[in-house]
Protein backbone atom coordinates (compact mmCIF):
# COMPACT_ATOMS: atom_id res chain seq x y z
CA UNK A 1 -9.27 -10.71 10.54
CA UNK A 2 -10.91 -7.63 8.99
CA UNK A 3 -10.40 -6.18 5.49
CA UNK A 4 -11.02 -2.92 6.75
CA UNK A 5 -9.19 -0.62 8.81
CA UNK A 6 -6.27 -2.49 10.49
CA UNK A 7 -7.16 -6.23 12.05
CA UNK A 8 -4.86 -6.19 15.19
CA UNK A 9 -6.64 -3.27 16.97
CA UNK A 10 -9.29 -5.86 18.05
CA UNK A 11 -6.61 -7.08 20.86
CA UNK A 12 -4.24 -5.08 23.08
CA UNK A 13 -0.64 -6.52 22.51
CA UNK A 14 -0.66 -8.75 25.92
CA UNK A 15 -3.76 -10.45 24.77
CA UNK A 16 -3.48 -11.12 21.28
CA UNK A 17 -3.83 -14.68 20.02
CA UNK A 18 -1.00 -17.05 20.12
CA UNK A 19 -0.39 -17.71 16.27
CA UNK A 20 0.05 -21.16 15.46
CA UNK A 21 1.75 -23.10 12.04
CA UNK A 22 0.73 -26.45 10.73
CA UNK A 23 4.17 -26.69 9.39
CA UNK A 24 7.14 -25.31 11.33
CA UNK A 25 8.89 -24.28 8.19
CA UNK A 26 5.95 -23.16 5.89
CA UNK A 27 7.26 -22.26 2.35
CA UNK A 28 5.58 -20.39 -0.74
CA UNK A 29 6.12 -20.29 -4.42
CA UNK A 30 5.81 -17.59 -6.64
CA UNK A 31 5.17 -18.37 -10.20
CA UNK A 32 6.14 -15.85 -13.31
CA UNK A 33 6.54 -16.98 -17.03
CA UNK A 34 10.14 -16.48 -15.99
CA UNK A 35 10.34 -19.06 -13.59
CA UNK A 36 9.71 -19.59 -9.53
CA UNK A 37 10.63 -18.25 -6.85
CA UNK A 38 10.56 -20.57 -3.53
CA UNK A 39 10.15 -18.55 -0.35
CA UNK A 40 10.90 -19.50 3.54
CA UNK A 41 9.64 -17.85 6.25
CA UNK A 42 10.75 -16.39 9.59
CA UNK A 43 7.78 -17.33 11.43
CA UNK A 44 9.06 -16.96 14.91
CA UNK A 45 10.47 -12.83 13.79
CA UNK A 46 7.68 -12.05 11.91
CA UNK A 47 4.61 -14.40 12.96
CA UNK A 48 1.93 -12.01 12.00
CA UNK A 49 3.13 -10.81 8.93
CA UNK A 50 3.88 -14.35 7.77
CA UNK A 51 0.25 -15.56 8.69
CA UNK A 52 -0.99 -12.48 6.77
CA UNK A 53 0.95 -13.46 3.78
CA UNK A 54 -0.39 -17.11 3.49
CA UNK A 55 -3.61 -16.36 4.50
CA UNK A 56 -3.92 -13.98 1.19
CA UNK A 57 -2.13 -16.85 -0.66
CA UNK A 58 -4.98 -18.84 0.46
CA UNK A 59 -7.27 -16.54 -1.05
CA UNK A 60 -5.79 -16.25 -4.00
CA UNK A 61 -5.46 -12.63 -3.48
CA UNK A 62 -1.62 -12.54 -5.07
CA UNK A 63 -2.80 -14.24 -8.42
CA UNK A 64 -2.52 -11.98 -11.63
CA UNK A 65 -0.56 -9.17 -10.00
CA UNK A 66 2.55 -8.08 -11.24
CA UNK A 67 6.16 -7.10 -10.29
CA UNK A 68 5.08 -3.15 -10.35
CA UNK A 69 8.70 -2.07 -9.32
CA UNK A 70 11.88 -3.10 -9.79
CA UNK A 71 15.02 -1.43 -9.34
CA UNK A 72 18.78 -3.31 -10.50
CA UNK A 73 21.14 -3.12 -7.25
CA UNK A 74 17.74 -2.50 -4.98
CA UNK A 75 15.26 -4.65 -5.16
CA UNK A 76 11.76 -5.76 -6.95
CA UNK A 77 8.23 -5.04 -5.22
CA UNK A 78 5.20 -7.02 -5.78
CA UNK A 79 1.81 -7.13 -3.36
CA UNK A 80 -0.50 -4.50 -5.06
CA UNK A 81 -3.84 -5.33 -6.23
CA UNK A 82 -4.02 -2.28 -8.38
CA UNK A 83 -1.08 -3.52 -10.68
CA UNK A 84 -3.64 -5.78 -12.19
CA UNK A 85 -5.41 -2.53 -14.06
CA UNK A 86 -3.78 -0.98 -17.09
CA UNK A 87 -3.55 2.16 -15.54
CA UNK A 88 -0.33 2.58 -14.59
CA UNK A 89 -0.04 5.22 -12.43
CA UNK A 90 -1.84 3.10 -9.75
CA UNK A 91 0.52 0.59 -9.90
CA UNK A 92 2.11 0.74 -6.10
CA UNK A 93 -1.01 2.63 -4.46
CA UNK A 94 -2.92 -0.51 -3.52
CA UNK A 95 -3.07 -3.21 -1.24
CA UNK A 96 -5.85 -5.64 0.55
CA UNK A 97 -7.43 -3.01 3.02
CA UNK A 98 -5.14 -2.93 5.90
CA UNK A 99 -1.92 -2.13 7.10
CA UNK A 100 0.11 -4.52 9.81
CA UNK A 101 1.98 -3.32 12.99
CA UNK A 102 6.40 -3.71 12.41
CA UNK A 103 7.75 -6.59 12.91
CA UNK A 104 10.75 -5.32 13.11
CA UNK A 105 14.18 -7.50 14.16
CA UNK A 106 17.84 -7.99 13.92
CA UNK A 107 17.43 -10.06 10.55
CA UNK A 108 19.73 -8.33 8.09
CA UNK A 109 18.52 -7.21 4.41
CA UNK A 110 20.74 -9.57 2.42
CA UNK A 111 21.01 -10.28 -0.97
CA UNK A 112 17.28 -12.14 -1.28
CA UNK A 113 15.67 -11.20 1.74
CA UNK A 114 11.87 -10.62 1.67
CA UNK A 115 10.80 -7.75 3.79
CA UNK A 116 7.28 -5.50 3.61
CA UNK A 117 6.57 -2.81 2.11
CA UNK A 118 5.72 0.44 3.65
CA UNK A 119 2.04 2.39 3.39
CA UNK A 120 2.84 5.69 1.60
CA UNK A 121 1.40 8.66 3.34
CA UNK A 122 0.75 10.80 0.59
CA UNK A 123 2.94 12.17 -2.12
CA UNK A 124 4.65 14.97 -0.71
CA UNK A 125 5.19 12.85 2.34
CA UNK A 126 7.06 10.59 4.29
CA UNK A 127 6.75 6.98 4.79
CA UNK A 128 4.07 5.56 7.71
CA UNK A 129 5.08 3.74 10.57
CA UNK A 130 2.60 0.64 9.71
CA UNK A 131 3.64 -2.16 7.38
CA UNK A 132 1.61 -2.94 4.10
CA UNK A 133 -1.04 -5.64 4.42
CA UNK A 134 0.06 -7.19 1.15
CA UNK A 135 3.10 -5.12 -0.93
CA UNK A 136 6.26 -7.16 -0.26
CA UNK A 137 9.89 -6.43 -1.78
CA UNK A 138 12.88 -9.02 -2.47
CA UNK A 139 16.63 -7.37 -2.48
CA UNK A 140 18.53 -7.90 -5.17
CA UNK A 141 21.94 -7.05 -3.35
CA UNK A 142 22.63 -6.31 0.57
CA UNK A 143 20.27 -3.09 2.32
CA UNK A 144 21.85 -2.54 5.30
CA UNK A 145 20.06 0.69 5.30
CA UNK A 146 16.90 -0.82 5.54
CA UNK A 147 17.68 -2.82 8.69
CA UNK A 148 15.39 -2.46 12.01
CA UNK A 149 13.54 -0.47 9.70
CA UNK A 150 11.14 -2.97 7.65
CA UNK A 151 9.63 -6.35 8.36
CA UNK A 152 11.82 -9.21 7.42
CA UNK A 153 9.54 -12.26 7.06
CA UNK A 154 11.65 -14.18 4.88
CA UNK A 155 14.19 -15.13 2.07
CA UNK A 156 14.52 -16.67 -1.72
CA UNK A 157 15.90 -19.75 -0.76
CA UNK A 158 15.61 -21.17 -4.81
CA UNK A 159 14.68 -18.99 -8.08
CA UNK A 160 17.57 -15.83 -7.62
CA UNK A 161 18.04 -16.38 -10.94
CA UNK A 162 14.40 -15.78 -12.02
CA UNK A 163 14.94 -12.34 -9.53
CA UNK A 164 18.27 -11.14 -11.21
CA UNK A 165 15.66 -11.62 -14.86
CA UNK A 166 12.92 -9.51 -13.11
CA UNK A 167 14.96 -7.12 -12.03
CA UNK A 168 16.89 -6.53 -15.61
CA UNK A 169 13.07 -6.08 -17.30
CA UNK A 170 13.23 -3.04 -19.49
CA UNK A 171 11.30 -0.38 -17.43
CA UNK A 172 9.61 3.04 -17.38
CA UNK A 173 10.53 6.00 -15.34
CA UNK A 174 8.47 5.05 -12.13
CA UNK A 175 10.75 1.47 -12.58
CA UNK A 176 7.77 -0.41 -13.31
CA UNK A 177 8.47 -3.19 -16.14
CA UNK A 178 7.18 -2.29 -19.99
CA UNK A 179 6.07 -5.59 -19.39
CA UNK A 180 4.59 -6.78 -16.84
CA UNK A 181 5.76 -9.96 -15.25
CA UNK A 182 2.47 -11.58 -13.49
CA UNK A 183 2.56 -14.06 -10.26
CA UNK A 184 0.92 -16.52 -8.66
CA UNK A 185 1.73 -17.92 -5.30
CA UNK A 186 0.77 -21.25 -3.54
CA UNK A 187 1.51 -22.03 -0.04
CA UNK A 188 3.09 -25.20 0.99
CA UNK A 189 1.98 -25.51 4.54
């Protein structure tokens, strides 16, 4: 994998590598001062995004970041490096380098579903077709809209409570918390 440009174009689709899990059901926590937030993963819908997502666990690369939108009835975002500087008009521009292909499926966007982020184009533009390498989102109530459309690659399956507190954080007008509420996230392979 490549930190530059996006990893998968190294193999055509018929001859990319078989992924492979130590653990069939691999879970992650993520850690605020409010509490955790334990994760499961659809590894056989989303295989690539899911070994993305723990291999930047295993780098640490989540650690410090913050919950850099959050929107009550929507959903909270998280993934962007940039959301670790105090300038806050970056928060929700970065991420680790490079995008992922959709993984897209019939998994519905429930109430706790974990799904990834889109790249932004620009400002004045719409959405890309490619997946963020590392900005993820959690609903907070059902997004049927958002079905077929974004990569499920897992749900909250303990810590909605610690969500429903996230999303409830006093905010400014680009719904990014007043304060920030920083993460970590292990992997429990």
């Amino acid at each position: 994998m490549t930190f530059r440009g996006t990893w998968y174009s190294a193999f055509p689709m018929s001859t990319q590598p078989s992924i492979q899990f130590k653990k069939k059901n691999p879970k992650a926590v993520i850690s605020t001062a409010l509490g955790d937030i334990e994760i499961r993963f659809f590894t056989d819908d989303a295989p690539r995004h899911v070994e993305s997502f723990l291999n930047l666990v295993r780098l640490k690369f989540f650690d410090g970041m913050s919950f850099h939108r959050v929107i009550p009835g929507f959903l909270i975002q998280t993934g962007d490096p940039l959301s670790k500087n105090p300038d806050r008009s970056l928060h929700g521009t970065g991420g680790p380098g490079f995008n992922l292909p959709p993984e897209t499926s019939d998994r519905p966007h429930r109430r706790g579903t974990i799904s990834m982020a889109k790249v932004a184009r620009s400002e004045d533009s719409t959405r890309d077709v490619t997946d963020s390498g590392s900005q993820f989102f959690i609903c907070v109530e059902d997004q049927g809209s958002l079905d077929r459309s974004y990569s499920v690659f897992g749900k909250v399956v303990k810590g909605m409570d610690v969500v429903d507190q996230i999303v409830e954080a006093p905010r400014d007008d680009r719904d990014n918390p007043l304060n920030p509420v920083r993460i970590t996230i292990r992997a429990e392979e």
